[in-house]
Each structure stands twice: as C-alpha cells, then as structure tokens.
PDB file of N, CA and C in Angstrom:
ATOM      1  N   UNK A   1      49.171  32.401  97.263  1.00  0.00           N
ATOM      2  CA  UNK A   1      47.725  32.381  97.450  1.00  0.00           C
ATOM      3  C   UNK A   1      47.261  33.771  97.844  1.00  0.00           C
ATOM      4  N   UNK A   2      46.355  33.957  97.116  1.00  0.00           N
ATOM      5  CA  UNK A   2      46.054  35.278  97.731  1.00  0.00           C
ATOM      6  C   UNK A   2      44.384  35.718  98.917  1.00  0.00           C
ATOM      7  N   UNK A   3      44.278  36.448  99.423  1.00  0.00           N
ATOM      8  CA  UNK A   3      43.269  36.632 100.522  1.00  0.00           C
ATOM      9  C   UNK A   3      41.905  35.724 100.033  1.00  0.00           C
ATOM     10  N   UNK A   4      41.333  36.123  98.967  1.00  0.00           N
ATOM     11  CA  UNK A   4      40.118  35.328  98.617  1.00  0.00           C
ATOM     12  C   UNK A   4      40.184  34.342  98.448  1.00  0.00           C
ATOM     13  N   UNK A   5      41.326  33.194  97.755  1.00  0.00           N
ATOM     14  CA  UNK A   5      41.102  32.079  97.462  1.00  0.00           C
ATOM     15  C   UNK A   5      41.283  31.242  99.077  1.00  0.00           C
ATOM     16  N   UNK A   6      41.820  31.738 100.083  1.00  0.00           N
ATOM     17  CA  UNK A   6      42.211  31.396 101.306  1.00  0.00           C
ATOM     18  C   UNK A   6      40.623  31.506 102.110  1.00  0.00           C
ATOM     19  N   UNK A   7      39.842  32.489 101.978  1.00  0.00           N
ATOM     20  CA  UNK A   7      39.143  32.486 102.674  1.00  0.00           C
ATOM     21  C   UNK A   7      38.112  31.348 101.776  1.00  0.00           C
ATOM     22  N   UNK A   8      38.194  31.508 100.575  1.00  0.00           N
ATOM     23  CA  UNK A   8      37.445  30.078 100.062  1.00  0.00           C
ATOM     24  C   UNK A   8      37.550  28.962 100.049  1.00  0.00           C
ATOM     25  N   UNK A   9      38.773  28.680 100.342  1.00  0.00           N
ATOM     26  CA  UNK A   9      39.278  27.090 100.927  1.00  0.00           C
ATOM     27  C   UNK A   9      38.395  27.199 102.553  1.00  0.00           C
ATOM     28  N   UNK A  10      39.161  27.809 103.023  1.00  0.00           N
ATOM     29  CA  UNK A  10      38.284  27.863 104.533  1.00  0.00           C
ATOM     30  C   UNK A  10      37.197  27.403 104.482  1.00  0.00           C
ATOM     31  N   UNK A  11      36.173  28.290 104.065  1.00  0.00           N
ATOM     32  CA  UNK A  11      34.523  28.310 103.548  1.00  0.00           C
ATOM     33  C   UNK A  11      34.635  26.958 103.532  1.00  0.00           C
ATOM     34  N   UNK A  12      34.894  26.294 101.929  1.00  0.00           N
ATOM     35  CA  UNK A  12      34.772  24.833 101.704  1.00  0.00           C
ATOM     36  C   UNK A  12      35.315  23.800 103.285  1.00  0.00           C
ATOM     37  N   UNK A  13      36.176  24.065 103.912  1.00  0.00           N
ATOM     38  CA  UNK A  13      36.784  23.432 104.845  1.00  0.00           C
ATOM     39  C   UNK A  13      35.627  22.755 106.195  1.00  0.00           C
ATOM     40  N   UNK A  14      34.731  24.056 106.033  1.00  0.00           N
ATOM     41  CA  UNK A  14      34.305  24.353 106.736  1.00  0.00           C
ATOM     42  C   UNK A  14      32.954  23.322 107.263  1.00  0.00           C
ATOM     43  N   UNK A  15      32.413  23.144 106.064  1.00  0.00           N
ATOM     44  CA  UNK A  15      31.536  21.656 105.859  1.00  0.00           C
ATOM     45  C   UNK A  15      32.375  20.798 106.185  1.00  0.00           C
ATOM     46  N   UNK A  16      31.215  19.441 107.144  1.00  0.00           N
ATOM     47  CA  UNK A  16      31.996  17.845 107.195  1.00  0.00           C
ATOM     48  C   UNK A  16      31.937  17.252 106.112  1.00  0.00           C
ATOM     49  N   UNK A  17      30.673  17.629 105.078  1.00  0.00           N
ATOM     50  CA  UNK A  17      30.523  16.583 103.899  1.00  0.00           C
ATOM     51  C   UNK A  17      31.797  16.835 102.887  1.00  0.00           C
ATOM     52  N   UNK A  18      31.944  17.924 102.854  1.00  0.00           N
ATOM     53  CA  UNK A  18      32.809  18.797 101.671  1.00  0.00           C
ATOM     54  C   UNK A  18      34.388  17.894 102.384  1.00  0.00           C
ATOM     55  N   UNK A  19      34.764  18.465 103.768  1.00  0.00           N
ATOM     56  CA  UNK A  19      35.526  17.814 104.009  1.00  0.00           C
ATOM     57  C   UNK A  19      36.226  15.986 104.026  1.00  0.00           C
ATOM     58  N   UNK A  20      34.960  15.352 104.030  1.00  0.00           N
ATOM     59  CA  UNK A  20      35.148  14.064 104.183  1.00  0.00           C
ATOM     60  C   UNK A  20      35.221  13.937 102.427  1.00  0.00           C
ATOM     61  N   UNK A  21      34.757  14.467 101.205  1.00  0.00           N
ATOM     62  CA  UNK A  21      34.852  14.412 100.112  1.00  0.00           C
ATOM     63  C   UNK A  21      36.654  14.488  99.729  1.00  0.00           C
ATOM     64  N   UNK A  22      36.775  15.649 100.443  1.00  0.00           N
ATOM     65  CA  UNK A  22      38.754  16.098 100.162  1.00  0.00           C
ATOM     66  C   UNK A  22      39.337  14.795 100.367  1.00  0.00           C
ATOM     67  N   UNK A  23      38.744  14.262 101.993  1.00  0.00           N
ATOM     68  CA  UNK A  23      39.656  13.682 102.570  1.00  0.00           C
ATOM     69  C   UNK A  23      39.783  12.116 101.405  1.00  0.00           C
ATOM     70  N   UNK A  24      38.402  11.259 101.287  1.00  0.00           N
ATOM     71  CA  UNK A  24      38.000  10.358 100.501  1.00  0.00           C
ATOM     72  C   UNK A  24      39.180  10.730  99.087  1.00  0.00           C
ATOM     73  N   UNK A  25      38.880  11.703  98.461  1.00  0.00           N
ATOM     74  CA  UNK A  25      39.960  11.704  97.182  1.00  0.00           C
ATOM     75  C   UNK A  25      41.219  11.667  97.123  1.00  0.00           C
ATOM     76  N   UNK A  26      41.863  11.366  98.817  1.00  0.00           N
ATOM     77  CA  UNK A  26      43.357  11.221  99.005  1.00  0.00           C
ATOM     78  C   UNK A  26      43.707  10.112  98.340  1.00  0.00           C
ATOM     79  N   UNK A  27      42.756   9.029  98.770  1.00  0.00           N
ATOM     80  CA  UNK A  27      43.062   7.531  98.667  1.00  0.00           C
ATOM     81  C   UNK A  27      41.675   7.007  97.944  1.00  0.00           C
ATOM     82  N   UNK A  28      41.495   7.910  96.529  1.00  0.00           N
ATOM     83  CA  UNK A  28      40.035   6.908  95.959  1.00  0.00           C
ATOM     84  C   UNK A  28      39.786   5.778  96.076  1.00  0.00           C
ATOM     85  N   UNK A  29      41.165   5.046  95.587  1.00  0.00           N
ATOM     86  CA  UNK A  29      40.810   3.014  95.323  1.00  0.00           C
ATOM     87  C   UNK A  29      40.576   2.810  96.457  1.00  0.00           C
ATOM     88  N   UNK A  30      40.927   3.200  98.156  1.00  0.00           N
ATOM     89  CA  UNK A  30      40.379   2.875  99.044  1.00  0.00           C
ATOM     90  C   UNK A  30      39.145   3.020  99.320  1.00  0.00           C
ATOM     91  N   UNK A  31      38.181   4.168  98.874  1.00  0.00           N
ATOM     92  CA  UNK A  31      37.459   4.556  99.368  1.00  0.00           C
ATOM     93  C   UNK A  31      36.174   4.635  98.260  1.00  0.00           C
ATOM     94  N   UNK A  32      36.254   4.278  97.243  1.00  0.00           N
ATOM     95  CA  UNK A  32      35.224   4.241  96.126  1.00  0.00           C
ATOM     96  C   UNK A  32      35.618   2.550  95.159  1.00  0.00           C
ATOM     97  N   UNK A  33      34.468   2.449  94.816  1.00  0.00           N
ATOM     98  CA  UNK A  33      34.779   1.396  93.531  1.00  0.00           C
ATOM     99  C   UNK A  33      35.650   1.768  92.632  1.00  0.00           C
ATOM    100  N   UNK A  34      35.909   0.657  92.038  1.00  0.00           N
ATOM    101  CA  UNK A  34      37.092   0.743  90.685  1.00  0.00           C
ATOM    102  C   UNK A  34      35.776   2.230  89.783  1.00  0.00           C
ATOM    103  N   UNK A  35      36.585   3.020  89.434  1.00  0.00           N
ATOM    104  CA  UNK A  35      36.077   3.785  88.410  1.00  0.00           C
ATOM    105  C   UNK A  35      36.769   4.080  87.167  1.00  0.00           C
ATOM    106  N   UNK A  36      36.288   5.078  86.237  1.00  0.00           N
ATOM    107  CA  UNK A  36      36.854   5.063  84.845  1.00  0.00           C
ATOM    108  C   UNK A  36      36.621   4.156  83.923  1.00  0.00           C
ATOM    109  N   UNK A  37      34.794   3.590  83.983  1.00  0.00           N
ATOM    110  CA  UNK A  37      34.246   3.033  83.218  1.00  0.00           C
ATOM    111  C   UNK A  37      33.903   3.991  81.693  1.00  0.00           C
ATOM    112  N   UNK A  38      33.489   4.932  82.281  1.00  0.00           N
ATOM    113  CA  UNK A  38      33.616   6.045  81.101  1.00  0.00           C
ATOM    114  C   UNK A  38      34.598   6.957  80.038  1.00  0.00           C
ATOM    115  N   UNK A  39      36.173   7.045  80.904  1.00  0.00           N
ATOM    116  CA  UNK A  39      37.460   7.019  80.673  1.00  0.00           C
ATOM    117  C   UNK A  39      38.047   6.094  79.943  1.00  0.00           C
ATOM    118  N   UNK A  40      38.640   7.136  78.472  1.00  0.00           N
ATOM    119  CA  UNK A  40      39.427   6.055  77.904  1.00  0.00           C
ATOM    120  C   UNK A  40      40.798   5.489  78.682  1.00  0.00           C
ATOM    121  N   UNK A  41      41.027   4.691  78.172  1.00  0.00           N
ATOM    122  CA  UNK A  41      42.617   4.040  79.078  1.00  0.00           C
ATOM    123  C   UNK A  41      43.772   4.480  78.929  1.00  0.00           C
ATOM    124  N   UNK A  42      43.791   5.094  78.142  1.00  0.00           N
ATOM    125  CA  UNK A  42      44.942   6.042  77.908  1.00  0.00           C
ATOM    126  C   UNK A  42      45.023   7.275  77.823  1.00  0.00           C
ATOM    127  N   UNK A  43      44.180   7.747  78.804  1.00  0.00           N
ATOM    128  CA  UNK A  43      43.496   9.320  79.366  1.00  0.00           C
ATOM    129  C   UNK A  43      44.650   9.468  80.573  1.00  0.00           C
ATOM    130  N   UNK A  44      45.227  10.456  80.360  1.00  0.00           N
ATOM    131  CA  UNK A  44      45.607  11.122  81.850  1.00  0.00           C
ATOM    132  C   UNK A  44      45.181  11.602  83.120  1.00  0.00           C
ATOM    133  N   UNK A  45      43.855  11.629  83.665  1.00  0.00           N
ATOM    134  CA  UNK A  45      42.999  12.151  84.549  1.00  0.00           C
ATOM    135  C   UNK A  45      42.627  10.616  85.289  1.00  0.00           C
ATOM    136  N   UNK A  46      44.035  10.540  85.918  1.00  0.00           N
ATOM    137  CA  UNK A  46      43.965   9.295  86.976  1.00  0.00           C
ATOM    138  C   UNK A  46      43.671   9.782  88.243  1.00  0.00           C
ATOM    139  N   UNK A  47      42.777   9.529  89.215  1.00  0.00           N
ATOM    140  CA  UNK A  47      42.367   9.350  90.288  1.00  0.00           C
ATOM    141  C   UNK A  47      41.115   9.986  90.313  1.00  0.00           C
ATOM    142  N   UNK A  48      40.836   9.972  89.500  1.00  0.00           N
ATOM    143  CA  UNK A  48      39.280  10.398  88.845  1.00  0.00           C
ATOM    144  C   UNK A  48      38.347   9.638  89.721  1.00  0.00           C
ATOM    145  N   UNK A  49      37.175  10.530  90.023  1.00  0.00           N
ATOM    146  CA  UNK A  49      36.137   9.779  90.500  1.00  0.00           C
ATOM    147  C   UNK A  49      34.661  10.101  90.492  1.00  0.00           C
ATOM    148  N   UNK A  50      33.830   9.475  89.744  1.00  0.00           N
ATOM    149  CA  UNK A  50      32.636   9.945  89.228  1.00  0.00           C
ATOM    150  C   UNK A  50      31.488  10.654  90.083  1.00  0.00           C
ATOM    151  N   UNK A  51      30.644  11.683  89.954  1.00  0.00           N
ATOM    152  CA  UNK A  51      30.092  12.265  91.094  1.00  0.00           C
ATOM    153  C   UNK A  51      28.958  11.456  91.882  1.00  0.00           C
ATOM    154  N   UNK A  52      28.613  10.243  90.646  1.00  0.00           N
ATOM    155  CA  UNK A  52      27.342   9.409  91.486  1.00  0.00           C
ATOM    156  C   UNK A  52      28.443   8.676  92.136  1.00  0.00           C
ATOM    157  N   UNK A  53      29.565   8.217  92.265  1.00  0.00           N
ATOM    158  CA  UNK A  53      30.313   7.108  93.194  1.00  0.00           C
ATOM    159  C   UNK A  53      30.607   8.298  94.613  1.00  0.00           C
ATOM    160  N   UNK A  54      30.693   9.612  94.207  1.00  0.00           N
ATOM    161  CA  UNK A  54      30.717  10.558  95.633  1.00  0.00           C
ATOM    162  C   UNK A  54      29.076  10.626  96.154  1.00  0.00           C
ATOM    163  N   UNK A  55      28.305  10.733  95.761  1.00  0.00           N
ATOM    164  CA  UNK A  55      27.109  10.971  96.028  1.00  0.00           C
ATOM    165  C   UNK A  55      26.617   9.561  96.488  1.00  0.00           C
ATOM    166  N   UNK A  56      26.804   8.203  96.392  1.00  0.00           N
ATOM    167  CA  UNK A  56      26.453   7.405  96.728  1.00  0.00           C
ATOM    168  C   UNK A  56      26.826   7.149  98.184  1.00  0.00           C
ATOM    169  N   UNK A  57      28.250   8.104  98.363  1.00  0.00           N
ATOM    170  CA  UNK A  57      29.032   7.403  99.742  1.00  0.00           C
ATOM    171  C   UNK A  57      28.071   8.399 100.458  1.00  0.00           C
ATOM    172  N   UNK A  58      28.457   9.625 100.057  1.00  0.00           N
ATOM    173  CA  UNK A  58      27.721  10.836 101.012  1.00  0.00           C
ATOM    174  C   UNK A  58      25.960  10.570 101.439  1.00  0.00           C
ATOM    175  N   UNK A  59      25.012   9.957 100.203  1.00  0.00           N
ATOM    176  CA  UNK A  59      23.799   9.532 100.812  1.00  0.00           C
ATOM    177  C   UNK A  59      23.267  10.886 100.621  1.00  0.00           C
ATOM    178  N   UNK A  60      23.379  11.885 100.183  1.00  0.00           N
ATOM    179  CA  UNK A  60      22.293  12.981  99.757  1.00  0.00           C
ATOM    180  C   UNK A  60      22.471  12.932  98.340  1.00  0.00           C
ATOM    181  N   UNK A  61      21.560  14.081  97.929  1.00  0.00           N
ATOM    182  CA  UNK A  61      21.526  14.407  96.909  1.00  0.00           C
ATOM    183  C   UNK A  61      22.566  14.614  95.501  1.00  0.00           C
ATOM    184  N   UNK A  62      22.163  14.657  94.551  1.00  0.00           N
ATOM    185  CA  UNK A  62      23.038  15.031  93.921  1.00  0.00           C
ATOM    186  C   UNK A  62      23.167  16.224  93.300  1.00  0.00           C
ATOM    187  N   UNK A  63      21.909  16.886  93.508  1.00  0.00           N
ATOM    188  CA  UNK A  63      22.213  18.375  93.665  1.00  0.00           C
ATOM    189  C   UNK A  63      22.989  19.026  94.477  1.00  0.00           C
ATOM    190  N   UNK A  64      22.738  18.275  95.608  1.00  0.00           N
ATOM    191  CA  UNK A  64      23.819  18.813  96.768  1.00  0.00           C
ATOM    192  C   UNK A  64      25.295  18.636  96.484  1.00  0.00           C
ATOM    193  N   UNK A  65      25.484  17.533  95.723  1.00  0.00           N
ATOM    194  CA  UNK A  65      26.700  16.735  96.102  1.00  0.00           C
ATOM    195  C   UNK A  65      27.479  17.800  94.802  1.00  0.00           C
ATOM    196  N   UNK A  66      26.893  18.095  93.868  1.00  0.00           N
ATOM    197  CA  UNK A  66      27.280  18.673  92.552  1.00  0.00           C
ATOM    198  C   UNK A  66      27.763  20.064  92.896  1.00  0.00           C
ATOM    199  N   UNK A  67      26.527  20.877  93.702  1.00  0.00           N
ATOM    200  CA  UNK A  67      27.002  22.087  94.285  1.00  0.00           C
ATOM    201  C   UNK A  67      28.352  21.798  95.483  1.00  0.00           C
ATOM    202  N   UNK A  68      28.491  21.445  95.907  1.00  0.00           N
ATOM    203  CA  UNK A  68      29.644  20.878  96.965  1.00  0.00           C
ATOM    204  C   UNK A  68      30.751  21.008  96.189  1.00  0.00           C
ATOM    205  N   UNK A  69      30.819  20.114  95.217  1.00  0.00           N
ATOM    206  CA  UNK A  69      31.807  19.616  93.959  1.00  0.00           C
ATOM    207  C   UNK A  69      32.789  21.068  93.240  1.00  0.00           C
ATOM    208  N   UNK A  70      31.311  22.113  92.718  1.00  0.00           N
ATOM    209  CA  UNK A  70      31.260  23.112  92.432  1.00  0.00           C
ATOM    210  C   UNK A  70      32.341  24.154  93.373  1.00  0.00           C
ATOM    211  N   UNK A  71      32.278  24.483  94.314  1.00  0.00           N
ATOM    212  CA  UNK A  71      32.573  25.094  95.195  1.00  0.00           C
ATOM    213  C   UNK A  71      34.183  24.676  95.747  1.00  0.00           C
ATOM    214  N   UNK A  72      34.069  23.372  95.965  1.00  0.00           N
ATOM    215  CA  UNK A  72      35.275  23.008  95.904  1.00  0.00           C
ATOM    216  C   UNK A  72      36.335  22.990  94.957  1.00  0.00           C
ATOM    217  N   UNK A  73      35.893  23.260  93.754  1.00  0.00           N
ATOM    218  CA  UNK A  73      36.517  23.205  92.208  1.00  0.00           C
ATOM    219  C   UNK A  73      37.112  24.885  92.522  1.00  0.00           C
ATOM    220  N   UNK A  74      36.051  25.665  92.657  1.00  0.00           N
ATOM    221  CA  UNK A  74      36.269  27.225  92.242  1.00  0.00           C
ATOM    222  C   UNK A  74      37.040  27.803  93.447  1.00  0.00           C
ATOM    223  N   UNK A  75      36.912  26.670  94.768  1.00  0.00           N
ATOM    224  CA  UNK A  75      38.658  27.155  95.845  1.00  0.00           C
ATOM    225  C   UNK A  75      39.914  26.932  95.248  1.00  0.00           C
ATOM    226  N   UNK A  76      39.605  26.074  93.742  1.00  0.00           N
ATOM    227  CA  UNK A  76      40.899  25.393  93.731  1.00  0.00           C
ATOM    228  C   UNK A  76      41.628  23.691  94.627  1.00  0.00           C
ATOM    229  N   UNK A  77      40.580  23.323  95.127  1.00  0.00           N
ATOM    230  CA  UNK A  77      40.752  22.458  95.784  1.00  0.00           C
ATOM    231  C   UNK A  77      40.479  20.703  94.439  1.00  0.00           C
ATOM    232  N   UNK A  78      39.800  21.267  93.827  1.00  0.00           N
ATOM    233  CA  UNK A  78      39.211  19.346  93.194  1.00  0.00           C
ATOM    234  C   UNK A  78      39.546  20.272  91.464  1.00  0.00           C
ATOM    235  N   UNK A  79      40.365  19.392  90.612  1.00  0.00           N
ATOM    236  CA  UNK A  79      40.468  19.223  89.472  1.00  0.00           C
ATOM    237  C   UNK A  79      38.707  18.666  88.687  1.00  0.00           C
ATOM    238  N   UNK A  80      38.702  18.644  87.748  1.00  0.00           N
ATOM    239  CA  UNK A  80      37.629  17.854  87.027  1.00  0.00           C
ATOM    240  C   UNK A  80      37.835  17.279  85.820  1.00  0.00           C
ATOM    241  N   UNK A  81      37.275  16.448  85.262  1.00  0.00           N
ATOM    242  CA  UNK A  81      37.027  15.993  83.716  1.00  0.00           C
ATOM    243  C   UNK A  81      36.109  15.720  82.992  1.00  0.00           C
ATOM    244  N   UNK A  82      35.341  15.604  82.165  1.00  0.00           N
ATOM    245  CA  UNK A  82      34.241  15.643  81.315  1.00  0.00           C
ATOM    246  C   UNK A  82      34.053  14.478  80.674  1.00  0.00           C
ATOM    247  N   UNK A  83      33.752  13.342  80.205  1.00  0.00           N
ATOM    248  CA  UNK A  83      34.081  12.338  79.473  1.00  0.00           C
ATOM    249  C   UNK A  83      32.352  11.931  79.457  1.00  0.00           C
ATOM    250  N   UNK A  84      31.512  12.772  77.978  1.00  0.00           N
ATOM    251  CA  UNK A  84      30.463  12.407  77.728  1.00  0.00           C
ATOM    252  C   UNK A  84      29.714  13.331  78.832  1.00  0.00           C
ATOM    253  N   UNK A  85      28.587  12.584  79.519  1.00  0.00           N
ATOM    254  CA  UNK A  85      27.685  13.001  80.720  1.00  0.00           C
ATOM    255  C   UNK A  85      28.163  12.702  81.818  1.00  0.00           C
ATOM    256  N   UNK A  86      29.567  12.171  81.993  1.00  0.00           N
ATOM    257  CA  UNK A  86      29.984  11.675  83.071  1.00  0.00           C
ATOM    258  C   UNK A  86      31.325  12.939  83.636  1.00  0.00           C
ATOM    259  N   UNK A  87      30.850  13.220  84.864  1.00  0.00           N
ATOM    260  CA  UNK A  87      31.916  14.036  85.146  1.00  0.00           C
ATOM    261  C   UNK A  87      33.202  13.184  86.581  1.00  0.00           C
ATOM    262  N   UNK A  88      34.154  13.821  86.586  1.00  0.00           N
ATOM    263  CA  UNK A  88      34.987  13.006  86.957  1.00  0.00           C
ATOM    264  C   UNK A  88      36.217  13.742  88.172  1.00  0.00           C
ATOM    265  N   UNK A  89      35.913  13.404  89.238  1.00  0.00           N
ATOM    266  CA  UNK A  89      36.892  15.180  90.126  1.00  0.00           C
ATOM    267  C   UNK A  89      37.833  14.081  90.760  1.00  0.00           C
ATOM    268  N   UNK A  90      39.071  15.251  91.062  1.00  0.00           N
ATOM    269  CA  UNK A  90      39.777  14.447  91.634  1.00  0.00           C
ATOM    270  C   UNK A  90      41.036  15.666  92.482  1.00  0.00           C
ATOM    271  N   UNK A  91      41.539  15.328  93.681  1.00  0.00           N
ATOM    272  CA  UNK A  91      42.049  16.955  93.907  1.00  0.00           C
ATOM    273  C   UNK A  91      43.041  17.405  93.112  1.00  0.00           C
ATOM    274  N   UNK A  92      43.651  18.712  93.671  1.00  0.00           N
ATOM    275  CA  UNK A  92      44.323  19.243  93.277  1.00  0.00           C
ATOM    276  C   UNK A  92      45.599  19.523  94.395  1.00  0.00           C
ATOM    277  N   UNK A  93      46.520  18.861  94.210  1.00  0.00           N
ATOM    278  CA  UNK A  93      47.209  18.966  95.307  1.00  0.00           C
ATOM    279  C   UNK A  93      48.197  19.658  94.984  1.00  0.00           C
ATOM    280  N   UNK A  94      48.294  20.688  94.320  1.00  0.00           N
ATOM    281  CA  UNK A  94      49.374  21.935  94.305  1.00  0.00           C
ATOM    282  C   UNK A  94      48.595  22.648  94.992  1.00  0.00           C
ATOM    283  N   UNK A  95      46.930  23.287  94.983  1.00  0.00           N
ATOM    284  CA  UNK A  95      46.994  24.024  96.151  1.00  0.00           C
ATOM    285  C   UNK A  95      46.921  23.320  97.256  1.00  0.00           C
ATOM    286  N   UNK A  96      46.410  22.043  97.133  1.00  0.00           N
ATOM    287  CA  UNK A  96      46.309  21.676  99.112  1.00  0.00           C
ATOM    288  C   UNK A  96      47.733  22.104  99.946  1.00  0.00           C
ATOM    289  N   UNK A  97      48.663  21.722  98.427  1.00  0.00           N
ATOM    290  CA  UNK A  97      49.922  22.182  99.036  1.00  0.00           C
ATOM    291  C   UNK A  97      50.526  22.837  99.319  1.00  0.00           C
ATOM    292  N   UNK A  98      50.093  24.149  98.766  1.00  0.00           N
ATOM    293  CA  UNK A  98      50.331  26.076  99.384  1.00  0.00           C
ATOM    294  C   UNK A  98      49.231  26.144  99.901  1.00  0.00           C
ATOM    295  N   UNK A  99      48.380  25.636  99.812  1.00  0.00           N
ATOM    296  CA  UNK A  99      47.443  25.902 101.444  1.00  0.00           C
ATOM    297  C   UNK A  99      47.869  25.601 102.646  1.00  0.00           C
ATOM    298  N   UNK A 100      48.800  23.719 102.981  1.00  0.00           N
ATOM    299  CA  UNK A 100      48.931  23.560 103.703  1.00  0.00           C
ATOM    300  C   UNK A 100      50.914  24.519 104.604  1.00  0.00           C
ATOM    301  N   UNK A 101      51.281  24.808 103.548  1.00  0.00           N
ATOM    302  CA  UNK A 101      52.475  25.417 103.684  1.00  0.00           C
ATOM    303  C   UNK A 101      52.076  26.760 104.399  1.00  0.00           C
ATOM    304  N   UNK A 102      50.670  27.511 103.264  1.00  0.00           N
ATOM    305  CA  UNK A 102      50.477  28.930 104.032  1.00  0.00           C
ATOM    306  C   UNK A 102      50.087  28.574 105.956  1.00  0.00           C
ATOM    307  N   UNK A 103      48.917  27.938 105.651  1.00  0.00           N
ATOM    308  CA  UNK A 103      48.594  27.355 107.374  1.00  0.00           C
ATOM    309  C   UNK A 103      50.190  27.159 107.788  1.00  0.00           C
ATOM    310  N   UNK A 104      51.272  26.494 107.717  1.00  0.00           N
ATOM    311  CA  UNK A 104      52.407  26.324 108.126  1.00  0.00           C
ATOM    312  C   UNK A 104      53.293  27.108 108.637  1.00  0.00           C
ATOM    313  N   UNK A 105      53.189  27.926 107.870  1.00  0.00           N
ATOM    314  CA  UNK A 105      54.026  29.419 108.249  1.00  0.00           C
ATOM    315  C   UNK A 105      53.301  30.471 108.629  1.00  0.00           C
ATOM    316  N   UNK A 106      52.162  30.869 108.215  1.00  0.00           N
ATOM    317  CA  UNK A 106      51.434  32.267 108.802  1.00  0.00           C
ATOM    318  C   UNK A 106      49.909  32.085 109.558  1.00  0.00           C
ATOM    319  N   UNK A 107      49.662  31.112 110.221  1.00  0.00           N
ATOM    320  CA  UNK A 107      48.924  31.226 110.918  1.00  0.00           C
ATOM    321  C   UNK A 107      49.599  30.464 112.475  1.00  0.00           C
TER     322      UNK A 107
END
C-alpha cells in the first residue's frame, strides 16, 4: 500500500455512515434484503448490494449515499458492478486485508 491510498482509506474511515456501510457489507444477507433482482444467476459478483438497498438503511440521500460509495470505491475499499441502471458494491477484501495487516505491523 502506498502513502496515498492509506491516507484515503483513513479519510473514508473516518465517517460513521461510510463506516457502518463497510461494516453492513461484511455480512449483506444479514443486513439488507435478498438482492440481485437485476443480476443474472450465473454472474459472479456475489455479495452484491444495490445502492437504493444502502441508501434505504442509511435514510439520506442518494446523492449522498452515491458520493460515499464513490469515495469508498477510489480507496479501494468497495468493488462495483453495473447490471443495466442498477449498480451493485460490494467490498474488497484484499485491501481491507493489507490495510488491516499494514495497521498490524506499522502503526
């Protein structure tokens, strides 16, 4: 990882909404409705979760919720998928996982 993408995880970290979003995409089926109404079934982009089913939990906007989304994508933190008008995030846990290793060893 290098200096900028670290201080951009941070940044993102740094919000509760952004954070409770990370945390929510650990365990989607717990924490959102069945999704992948828009997803074919034999798509690989499992744990997908649509931005109005994040925006519904969070209760703001979806401008907000999109820019959030945004930001979290470009730390490297949330994967995405496209399927039509429907977009679809879900994390990325190779970096959570040299993120959480760097926090491990050098801080």
């Amino acid at each position: 990882m290098n200096d900028k993408q670290l201080l951009d995880i941070f940044k993102v970290l740094s919000n509760e909404s952004r954070l409770k979003i990370l945390q929510w995409l650990k365990e989607p089926t717990k924490h959102f409705p069945p999704q992948g109404l828009h997803v074919l079934e034999d798509d690989s982009f499992k744990g997908g979760v649509c931005v109005g089913s994040i925006q519904d939990k969070l209760g703001i906007s979806q401008s907000a919720v999109s820019h959030y989304l945004d930001l979290m994508q470009r730390a490297g933190l949330l994967e995405s998928a496209r399927y039509g008008k429907w977009t679809y995030y879900r994390r990325n846990n190779a970096t959570i996982e040299a993120f959480a290793a760097y926090v491990g060893t050098e801080l």
